[in-house]
Protein backbone atom coordinates (compact mmCIF):
# COMPACT_ATOMS: atom_id res chain seq x y z
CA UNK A 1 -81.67 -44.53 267.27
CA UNK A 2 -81.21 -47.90 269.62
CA UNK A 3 -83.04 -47.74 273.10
CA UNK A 4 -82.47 -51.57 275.31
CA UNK A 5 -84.26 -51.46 278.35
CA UNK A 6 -84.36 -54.66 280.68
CA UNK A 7 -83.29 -56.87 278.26
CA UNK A 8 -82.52 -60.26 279.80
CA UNK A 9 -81.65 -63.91 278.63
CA UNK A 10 -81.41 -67.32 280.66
CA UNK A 11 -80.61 -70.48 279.25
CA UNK A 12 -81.39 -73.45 281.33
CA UNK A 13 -78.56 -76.36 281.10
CA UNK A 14 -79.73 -80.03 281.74
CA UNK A 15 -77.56 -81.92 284.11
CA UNK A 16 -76.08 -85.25 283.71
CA UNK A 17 -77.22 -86.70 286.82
CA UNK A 18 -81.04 -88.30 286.43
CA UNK A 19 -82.50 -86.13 289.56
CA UNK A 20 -80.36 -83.47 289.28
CA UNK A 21 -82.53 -80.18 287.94
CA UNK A 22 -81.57 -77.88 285.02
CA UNK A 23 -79.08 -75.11 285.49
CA UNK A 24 -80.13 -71.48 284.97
CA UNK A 25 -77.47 -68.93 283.54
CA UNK A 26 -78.21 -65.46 283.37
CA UNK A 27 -76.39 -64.56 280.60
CA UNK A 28 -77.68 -61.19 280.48
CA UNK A 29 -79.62 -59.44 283.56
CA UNK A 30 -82.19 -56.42 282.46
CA UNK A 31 -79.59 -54.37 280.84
CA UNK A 32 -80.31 -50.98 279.67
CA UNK A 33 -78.68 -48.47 277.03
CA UNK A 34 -78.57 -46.15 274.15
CA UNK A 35 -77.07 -45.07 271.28
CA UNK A 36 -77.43 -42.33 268.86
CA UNK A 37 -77.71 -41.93 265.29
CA UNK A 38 -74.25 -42.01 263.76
CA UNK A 39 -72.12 -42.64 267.09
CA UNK A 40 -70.27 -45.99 268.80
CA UNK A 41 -71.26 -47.75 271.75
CA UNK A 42 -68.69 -50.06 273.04
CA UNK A 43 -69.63 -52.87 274.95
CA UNK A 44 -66.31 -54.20 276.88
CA UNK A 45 -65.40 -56.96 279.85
CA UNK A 46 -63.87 -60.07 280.27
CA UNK A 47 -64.87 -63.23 278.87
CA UNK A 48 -67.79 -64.39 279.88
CA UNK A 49 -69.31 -61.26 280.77
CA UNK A 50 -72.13 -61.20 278.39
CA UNK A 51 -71.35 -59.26 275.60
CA UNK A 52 -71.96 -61.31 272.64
CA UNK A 53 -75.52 -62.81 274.25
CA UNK A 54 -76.07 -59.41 274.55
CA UNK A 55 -75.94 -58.21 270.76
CA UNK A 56 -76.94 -61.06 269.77
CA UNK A 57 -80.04 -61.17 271.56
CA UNK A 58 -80.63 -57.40 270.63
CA UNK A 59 -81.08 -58.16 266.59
CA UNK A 60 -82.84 -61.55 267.66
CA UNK A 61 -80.58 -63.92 266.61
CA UNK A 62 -81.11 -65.32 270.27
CA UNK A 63 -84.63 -64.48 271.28
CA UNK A 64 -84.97 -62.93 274.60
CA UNK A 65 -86.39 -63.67 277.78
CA UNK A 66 -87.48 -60.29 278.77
CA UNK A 67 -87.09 -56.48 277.64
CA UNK A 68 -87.59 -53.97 274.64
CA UNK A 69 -85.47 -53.13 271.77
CA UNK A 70 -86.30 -50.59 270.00
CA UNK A 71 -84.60 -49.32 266.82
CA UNK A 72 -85.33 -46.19 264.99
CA UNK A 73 -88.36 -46.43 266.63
CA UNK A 74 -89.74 -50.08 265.82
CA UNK A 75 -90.20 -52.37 268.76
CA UNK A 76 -88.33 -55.39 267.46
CA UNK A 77 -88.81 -57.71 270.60
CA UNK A 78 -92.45 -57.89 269.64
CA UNK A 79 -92.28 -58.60 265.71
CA UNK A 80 -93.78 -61.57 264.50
CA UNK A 81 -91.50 -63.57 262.39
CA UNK A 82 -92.76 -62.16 259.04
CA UNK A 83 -92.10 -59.14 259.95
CA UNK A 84 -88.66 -59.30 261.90
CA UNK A 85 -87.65 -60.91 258.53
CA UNK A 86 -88.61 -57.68 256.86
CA UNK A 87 -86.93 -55.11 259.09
CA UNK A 88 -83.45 -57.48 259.10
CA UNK A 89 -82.75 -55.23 255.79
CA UNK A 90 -82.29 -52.64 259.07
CA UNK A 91 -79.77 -54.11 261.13
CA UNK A 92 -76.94 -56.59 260.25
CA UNK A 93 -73.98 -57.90 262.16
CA UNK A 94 -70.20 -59.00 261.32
CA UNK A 95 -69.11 -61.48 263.11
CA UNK A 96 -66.17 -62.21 264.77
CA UNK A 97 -64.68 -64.97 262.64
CA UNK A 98 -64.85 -64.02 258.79
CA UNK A 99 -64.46 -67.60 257.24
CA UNK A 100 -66.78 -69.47 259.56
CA UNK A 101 -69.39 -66.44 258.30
CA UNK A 102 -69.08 -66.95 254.42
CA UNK A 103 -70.53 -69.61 252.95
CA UNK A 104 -67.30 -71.70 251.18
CA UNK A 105 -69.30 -72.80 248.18
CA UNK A 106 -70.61 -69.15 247.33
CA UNK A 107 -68.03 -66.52 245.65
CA UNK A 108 -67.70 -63.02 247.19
CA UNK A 109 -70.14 -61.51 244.80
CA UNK A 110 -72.81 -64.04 245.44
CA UNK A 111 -72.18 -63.84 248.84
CA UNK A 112 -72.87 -60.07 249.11
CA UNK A 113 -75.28 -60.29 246.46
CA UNK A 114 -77.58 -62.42 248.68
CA UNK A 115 -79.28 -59.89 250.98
CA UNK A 116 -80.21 -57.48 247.82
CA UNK A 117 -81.71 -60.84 246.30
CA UNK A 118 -84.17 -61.40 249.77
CA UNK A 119 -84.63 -57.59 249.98
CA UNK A 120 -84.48 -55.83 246.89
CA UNK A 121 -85.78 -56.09 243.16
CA UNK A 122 -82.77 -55.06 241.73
CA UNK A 123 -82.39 -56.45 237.86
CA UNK A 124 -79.38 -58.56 237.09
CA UNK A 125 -77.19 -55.41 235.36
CA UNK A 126 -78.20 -53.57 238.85
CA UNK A 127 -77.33 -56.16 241.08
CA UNK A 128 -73.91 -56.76 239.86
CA UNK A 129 -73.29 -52.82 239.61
CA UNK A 130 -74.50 -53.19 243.13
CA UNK A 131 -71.82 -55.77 244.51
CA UNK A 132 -69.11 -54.31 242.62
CA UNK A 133 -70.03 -50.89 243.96
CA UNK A 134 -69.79 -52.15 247.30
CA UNK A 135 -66.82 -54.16 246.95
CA UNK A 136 -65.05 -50.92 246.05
CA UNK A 137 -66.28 -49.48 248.76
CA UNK A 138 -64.58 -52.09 251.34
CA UNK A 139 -60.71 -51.79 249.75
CA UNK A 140 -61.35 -54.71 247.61
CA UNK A 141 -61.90 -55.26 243.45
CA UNK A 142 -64.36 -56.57 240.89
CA UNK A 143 -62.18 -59.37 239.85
CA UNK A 144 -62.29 -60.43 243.69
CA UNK A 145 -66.29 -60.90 242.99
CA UNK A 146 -65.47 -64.64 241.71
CA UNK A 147 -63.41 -65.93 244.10
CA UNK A 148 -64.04 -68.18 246.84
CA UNK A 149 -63.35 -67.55 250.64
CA UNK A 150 -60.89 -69.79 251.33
CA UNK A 151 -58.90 -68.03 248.12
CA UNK A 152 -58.76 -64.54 250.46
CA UNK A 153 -56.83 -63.48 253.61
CA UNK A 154 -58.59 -62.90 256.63
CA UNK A 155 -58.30 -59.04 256.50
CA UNK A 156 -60.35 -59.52 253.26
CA UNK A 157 -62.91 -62.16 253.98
CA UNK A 158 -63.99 -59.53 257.10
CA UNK A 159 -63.75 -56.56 254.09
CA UNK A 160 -66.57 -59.12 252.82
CA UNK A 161 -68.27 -59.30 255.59
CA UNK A 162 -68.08 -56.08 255.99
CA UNK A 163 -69.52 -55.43 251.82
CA UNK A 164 -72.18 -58.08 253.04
CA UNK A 165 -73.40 -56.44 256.22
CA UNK A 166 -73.77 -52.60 254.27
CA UNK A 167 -75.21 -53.91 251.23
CA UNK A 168 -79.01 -52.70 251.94
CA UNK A 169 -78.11 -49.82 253.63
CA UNK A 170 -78.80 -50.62 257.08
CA UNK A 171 -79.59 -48.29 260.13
CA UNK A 172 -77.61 -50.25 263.01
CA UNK A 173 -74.47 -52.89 262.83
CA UNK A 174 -73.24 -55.12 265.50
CA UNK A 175 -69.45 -55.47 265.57
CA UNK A 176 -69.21 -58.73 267.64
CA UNK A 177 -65.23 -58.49 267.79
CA UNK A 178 -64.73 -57.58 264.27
CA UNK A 179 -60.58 -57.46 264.07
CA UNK A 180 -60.02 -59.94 267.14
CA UNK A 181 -59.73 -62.90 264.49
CA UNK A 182 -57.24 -61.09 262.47
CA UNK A 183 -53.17 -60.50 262.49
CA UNK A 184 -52.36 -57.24 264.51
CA UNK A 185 -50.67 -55.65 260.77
CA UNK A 186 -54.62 -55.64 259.95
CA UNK A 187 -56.42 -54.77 262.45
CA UNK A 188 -56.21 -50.90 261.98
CA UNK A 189 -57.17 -51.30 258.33
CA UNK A 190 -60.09 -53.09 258.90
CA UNK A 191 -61.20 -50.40 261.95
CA UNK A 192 -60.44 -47.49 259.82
CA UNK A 193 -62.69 -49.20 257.29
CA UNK A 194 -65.43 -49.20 259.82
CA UNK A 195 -64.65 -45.46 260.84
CA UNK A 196 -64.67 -44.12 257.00
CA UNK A 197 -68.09 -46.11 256.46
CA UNK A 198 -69.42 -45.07 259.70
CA UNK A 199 -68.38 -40.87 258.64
CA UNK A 200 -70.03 -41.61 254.77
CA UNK A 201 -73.21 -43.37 255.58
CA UNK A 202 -73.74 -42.45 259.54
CA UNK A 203 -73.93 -46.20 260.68
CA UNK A 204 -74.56 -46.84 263.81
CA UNK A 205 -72.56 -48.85 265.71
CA UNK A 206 -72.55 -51.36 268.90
CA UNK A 207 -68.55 -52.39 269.11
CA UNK A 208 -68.19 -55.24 271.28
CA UNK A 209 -64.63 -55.99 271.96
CA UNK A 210 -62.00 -56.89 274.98
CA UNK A 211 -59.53 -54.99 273.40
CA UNK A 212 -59.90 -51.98 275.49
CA UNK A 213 -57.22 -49.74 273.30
CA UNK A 214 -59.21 -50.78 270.19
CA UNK A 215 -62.69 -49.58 272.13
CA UNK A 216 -61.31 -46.30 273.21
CA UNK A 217 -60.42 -45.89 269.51
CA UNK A 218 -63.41 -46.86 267.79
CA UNK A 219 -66.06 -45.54 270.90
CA UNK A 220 -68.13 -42.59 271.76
CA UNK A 221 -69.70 -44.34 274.35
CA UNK A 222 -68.49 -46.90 276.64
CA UNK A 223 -70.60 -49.80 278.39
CA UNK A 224 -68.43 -51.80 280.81
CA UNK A 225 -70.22 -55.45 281.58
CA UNK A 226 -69.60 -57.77 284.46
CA UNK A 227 -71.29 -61.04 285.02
CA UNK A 228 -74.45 -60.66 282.55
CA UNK A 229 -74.79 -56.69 283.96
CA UNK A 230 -73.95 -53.61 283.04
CA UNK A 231 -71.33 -51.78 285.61
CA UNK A 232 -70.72 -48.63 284.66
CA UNK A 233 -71.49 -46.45 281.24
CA UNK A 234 -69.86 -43.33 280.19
CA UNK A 235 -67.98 -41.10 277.99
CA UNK A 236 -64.85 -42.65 276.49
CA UNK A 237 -63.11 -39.93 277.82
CA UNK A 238 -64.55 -40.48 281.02
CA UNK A 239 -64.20 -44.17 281.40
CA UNK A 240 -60.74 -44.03 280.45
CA UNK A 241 -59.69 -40.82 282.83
CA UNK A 242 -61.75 -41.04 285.29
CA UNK A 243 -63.58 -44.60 285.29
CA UNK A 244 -65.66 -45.20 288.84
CA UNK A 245 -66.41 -48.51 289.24
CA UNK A 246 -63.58 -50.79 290.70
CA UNK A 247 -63.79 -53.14 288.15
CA UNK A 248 -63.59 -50.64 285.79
CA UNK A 249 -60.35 -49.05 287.55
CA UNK A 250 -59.04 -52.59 287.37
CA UNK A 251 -59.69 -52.91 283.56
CA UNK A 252 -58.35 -49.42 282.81
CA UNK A 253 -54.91 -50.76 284.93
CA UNK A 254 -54.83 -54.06 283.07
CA UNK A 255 -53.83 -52.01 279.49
CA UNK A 256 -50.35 -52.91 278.84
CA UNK A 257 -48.25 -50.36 279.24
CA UNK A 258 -45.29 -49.82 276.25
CA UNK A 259 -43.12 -48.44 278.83
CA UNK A 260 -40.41 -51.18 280.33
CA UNK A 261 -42.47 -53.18 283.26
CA UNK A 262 -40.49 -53.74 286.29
CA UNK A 263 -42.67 -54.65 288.16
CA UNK A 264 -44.94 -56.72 285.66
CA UNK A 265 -48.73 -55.77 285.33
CA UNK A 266 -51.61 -54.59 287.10
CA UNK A 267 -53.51 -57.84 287.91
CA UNK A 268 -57.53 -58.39 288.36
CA UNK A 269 -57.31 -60.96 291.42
CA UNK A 270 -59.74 -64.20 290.86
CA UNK A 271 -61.97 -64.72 288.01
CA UNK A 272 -65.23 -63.97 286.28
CA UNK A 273 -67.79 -66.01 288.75
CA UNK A 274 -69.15 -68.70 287.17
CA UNK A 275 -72.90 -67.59 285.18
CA UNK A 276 -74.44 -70.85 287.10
CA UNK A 277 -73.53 -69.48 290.60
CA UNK A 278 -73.13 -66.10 290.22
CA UNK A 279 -72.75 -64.44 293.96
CA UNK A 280 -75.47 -62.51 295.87
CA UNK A 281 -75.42 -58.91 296.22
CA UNK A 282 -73.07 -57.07 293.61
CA UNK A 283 -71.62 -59.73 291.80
CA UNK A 284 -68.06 -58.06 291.49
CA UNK A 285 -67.32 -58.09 295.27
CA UNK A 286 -65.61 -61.19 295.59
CA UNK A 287 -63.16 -59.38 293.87
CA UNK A 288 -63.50 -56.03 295.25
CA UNK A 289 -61.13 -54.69 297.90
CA UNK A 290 -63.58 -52.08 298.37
CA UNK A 291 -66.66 -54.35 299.30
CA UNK A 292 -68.66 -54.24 302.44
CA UNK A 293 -71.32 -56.18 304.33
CA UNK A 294 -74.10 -54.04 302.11
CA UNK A 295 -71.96 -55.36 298.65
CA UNK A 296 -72.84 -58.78 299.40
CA UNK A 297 -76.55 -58.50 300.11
CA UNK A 298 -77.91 -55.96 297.83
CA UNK A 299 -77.30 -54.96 294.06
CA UNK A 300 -76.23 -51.67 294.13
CA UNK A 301 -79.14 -49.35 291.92
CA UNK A 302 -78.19 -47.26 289.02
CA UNK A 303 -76.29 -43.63 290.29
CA UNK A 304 -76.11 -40.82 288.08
CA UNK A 305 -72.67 -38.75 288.39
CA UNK A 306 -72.39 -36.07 285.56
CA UNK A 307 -73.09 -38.44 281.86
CA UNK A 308 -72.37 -41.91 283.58
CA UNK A 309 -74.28 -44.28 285.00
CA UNK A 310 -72.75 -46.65 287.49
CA UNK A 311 -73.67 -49.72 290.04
CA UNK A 312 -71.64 -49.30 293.33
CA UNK A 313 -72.67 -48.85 296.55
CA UNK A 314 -69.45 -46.85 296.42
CA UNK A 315 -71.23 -44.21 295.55
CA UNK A 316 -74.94 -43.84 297.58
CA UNK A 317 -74.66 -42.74 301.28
């Protein structure tokens, strides 16, 4: 359904200094994935890592630098503008926050009415069927079709998001941290939403998220992203039992545990490098207790062991 192959985006920062030259950030570095019809790829890592740029970029809300997306078959990197407008009816996104994503002087109706006005020629009797159809279909009623967003909680302005985003049927959704924004009592609501849509309409699904409990949840799939890259893809079983990159291990560690700590938790030493001066060689091995002379020369290539793919020299003789 969703092939990504080399996708990669730099934006170039100007410096305050008159002589000084532009910065280049690799936000994302010629990543590569799939996902199949009706399944969940999680996309997880720390912040900073590249996971937004990198959904975003994939539905061309930021345009890339380099790469191929292709969904259900259509190249969408090379679409002119006329016709990436058409095949938006395809893929949709809900975003992280659900108030700064609704438009405060449209109601909920009008606001999930909107895509079947661009994309559709639904009459006016069909239209409002339509939204009230599909506000049923997110937990919420056709009285709530009038009301403003600021008048709703934040589970239910995502539920609208959520109405807005499924409206014209779409073959792939981006879930850029959908519950992250919302009180903990919520959160499952809202995800079992997505799971019971997902199982009725076979959506497919990119789940980006830092909330590695939530991921192993709501994941087939599992993409693990350091530093702009991809580090490691698997199973969710496998990333989770048996994950094989160290940064990976180190993520998988970092879950709070609801046993009693005594001895507090398992800590990541240092930080995320810093996008303008990202090291040479593998990019984790400032951080790595594992790292040798070869880690900080050379990116490690892509090894195959069983269904995952992972980047450590850990693993090539």
């Amino acid at each position: 359904m969703v092939e990504v192959r080399g996708l990669t985006k730099t934006f170039h920062v100007k410096k305050k200094g008159l002589f000084e030259k532009p910065a280049e950030i690799r936000a994302i570095d010629k990543i590569n994935f799939s996902i199949q019809k009706g399944t969940t790829l999680g996309m997880v890592g720390e912040s900073g890592s590249g996971k937004t740029t990198a959904a975003r970029t994939m539905l061309r809300l930021i345009e890339p630098d380099a790469g191929k997306v292709i969904i259900n078959g259509t190249e969408i990197t090379s679409l002119a503008k006329s016709d990436l407008r058409k095949f938006r009816k395809h893929m949709q996104i809900v975003f992280q926050d659900p108030y700064s994503s609704l438009n405060p002087r449209m109601t909920a109706g009008k606001i999930i009415a909107e895509p079947l006005k661009i994309h559709t020629d639904l009459s006016g009797k069909e239209l409002r069927d339509r939204v009230y159809e599909l506000l049923q279909l997110v937990g919420l009623s056709r009285e709530h079709a009038d009301r403003y967003p600021h008048e709703f909680s934040g589970g239910q302005r995502q539920r609208i998001g959520i109405a807005r985003a499924i409206a014209l049927n779409p073959l792939f959704v981006v879930l850029d941290e959908p519950v992250s924004a919302l009180d903990v009592s919520i959160q499952g609501q809202i995800l079992n939403l997505l799971l019971d849509l997902q199982e009725k309409f076979e959506l497919t699904y990119l789940f980006v998220a830092h909330n590695l409990a939530v991921v192993e949840q709501m994941s087939d799939r599992i993409a693990v992203m350091y530093a702009g890259r991809i580090v490691e893809e698997n199973s969710r079983q496998g990333i989770y039992r048996e994950p094989l990159h160290p940064y990976t291990k180190n993520l998988i560690r970092s879950i709070p545990d609801a046993k009693p700590i005594k001895h507090g938790f398992s800590v990541l030493k240092g930080e995320i490098p810093s996008p303008e001066a990202l090291p040479s060689g593998c990019h984790f091995h400032p951080r790595c207790n594992h790292a040798t002379d070869r880690c900080k020369v050379m990116y490690p290539p892509e090894k195959l062991i069983g269904s995952a793919k992972v980047f450590c020299w850990l693993y090539h003789e």
